[in-house]
Protein backbone atom coordinates (compact mmCIF):
# COMPACT_ATOMS: atom_id res chain seq x y z
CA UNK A 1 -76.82 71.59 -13.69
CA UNK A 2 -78.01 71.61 -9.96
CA UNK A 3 -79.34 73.79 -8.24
CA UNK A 4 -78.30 75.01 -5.02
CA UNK A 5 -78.76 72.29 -2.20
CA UNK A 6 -78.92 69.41 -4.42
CA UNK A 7 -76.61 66.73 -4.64
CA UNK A 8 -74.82 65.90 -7.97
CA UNK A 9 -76.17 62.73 -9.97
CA UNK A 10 -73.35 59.71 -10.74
CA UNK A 11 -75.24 60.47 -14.65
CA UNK A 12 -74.15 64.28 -14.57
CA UNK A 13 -71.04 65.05 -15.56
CA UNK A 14 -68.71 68.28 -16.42
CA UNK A 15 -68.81 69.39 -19.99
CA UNK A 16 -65.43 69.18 -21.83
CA UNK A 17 -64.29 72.87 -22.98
CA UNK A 18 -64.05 71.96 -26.15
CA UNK A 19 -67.50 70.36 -26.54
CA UNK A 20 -68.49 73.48 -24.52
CA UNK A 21 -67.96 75.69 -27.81
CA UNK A 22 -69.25 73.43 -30.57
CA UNK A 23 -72.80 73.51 -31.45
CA UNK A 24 -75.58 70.52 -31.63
CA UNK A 25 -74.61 67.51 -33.51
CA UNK A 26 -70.38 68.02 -31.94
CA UNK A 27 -69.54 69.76 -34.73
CA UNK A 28 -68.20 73.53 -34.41
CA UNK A 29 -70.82 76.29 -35.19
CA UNK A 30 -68.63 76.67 -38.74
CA UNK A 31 -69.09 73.54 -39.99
CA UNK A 32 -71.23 73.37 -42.59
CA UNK A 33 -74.26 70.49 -41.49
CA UNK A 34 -76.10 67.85 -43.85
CA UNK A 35 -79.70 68.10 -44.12
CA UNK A 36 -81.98 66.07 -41.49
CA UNK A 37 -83.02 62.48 -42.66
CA UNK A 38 -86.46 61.37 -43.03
CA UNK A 39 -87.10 59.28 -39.53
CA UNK A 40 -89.43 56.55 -41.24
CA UNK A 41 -86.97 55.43 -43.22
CA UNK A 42 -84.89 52.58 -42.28
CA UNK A 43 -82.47 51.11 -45.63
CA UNK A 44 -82.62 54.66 -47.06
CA UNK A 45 -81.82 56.38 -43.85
CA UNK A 46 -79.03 54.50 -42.98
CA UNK A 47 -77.17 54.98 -45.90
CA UNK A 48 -78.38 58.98 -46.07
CA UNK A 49 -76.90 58.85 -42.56
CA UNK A 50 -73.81 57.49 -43.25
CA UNK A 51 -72.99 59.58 -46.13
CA UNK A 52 -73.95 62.69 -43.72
CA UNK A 53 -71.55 61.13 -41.36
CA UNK A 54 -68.53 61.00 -44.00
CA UNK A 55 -69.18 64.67 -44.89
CA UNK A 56 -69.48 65.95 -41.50
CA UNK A 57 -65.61 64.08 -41.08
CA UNK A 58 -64.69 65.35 -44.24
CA UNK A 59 -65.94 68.56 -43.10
CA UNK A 60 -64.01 68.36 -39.40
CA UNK A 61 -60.88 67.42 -41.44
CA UNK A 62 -60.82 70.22 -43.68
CA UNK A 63 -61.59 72.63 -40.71
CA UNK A 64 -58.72 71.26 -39.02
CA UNK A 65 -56.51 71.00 -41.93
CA UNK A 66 -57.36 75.00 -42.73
CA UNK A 67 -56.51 75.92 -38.76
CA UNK A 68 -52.90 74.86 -39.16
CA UNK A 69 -53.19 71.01 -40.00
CA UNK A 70 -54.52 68.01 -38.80
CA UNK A 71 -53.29 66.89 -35.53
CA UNK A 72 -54.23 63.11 -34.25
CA UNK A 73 -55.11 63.06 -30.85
CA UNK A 74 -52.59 61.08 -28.94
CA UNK A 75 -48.83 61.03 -29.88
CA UNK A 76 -47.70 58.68 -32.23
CA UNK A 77 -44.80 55.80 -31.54
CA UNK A 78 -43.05 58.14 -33.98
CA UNK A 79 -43.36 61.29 -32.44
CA UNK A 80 -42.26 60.01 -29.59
CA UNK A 81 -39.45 57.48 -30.07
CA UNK A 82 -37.67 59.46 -33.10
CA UNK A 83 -35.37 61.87 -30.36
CA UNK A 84 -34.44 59.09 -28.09
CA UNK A 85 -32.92 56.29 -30.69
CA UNK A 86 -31.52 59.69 -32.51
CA UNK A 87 -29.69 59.91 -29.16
CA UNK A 88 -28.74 56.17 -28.93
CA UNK A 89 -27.03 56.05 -31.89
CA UNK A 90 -25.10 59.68 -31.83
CA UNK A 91 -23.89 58.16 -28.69
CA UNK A 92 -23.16 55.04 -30.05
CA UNK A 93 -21.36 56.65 -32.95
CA UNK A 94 -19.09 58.88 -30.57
CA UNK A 95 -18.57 55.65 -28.45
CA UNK A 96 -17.05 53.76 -31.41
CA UNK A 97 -14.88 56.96 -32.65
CA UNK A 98 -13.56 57.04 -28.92
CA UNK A 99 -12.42 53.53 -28.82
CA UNK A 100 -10.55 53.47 -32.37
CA UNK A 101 -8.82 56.69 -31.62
CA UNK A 102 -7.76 55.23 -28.01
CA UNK A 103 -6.56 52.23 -29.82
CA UNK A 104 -4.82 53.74 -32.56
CA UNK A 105 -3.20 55.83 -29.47
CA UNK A 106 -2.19 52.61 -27.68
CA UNK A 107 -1.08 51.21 -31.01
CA UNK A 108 1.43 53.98 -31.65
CA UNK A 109 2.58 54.04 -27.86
CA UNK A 110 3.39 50.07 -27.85
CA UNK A 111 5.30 50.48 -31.02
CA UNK A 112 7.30 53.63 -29.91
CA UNK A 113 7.98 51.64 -26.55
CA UNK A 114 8.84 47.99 -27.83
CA UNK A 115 9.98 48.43 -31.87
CA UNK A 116 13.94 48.83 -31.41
CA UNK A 117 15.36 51.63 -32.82
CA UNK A 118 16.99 50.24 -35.88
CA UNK A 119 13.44 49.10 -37.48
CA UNK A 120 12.12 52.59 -36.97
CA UNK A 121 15.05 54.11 -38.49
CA UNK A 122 14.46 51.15 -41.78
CA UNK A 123 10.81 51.78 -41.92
CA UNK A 124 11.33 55.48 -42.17
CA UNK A 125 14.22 55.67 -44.94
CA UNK A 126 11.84 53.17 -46.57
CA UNK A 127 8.84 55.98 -46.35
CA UNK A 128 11.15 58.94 -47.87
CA UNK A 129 12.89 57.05 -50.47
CA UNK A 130 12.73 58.99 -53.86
CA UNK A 131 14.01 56.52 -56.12
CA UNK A 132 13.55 52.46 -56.55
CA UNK A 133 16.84 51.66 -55.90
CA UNK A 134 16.06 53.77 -52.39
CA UNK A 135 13.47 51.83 -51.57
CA UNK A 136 14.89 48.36 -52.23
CA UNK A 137 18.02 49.43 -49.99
CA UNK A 138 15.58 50.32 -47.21
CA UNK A 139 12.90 47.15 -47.75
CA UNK A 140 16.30 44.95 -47.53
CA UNK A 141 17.14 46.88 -44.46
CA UNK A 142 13.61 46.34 -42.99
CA UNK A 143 13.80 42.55 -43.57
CA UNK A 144 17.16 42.19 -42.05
CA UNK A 145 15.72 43.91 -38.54
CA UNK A 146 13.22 42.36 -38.34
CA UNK A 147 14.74 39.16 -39.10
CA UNK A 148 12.39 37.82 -42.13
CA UNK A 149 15.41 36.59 -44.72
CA UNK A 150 15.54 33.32 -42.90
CA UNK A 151 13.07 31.90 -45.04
CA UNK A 152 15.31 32.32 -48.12
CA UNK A 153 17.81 29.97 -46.62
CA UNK A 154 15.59 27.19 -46.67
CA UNK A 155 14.35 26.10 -50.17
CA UNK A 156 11.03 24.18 -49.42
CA UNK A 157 8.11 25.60 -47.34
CA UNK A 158 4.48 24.98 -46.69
CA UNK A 159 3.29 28.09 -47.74
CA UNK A 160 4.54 27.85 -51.53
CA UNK A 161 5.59 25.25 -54.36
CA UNK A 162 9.73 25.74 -54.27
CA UNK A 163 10.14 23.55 -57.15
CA UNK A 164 8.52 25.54 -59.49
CA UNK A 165 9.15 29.02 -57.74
CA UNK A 166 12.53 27.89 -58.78
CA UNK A 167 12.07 27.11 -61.85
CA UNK A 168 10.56 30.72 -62.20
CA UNK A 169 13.25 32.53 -61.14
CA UNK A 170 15.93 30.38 -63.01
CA UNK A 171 13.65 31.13 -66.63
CA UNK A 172 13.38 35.16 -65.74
CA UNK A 173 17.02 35.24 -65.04
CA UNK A 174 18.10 33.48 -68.06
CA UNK A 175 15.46 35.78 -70.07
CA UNK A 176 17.45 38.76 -69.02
């Protein structure tokens, strides 16, 4: 400290708070302390003072660990980073719901507007029919709206082997 009328030194500095309330050596005044080393000697006093330097860090951790847990000194990526991408991907989740639903929307809307009338009413008998023969009325129904029996007319295609669909159909109906 100075005294009064001298000027601080660059070497003097303010004590930390902390360091303010622990006793010689850094450690708290709690802390149990290893037992001086000999000072003349140099193989056997380095290793006595590194084991005293592992128990007095044992000895801070289990201080710390009894005052509520240890606590590392600067924030860690994880600490810090965890609420933010939590964030980025709730919103990225309620980003993708809001786009299907406002598709499925525009979906619906196009197909109220542009579907004529008759396919609607085809497509619905062919949801409530209760029996097969029902549903084969309403699925014939369907296919003449919307205009998909051409196909039958013509006997060869790309898409399939005529020939031996054909052939198929001629077997099952002579197995009947």
């Amino acid at each position: 400290m100075t005294r009064p009328g001298e000027k601080k030194s660059a070497k003097q500095t303010i004590k930390h708070p902390r360091k303010q309330a622990q006793g010689a050596g850094g450690l708290p005044d709690d802390c149990p302390r290893a037992p001086p080393t000999p000072q003349g000697s140099s193989a056997g006093g380095r290793a006595a003072s590194r084991r005293s330097f592992e128990s007095l860090q044992a000895a801070k951790m289990d201080t710390a660990k009894e005052e509520g847990g240890f606590r590392p000194r600067w924030p860690t990526a994880h600490g810090l980073l965890r609420w933010p991408f939590l964030l980025i991907a709730c919103s990225v989740v309620i980003v993708v719901l809001v786009l299907y639903f406002t598709i499925r929307a525009l979906i619906h809307a196009t197909e109220w507007l542009f579907v004529p009338t008759a396919a609607r009413r085809a497509r619905r008998s062919l949801e409530h029919a209760a029996s097969a023969e029902e549903y084969e009325r309403a699925a014939g129904c369907l296919d003449e709206t919307n205009e998909l029996n051409t196909w039958k007319a013509m006997p060869s295609s790309r898409f399939y082997a005529s020939q031996i669909l054909a052939s198929a159909v001629e077997e099952l109906v002579e197995a009947r």
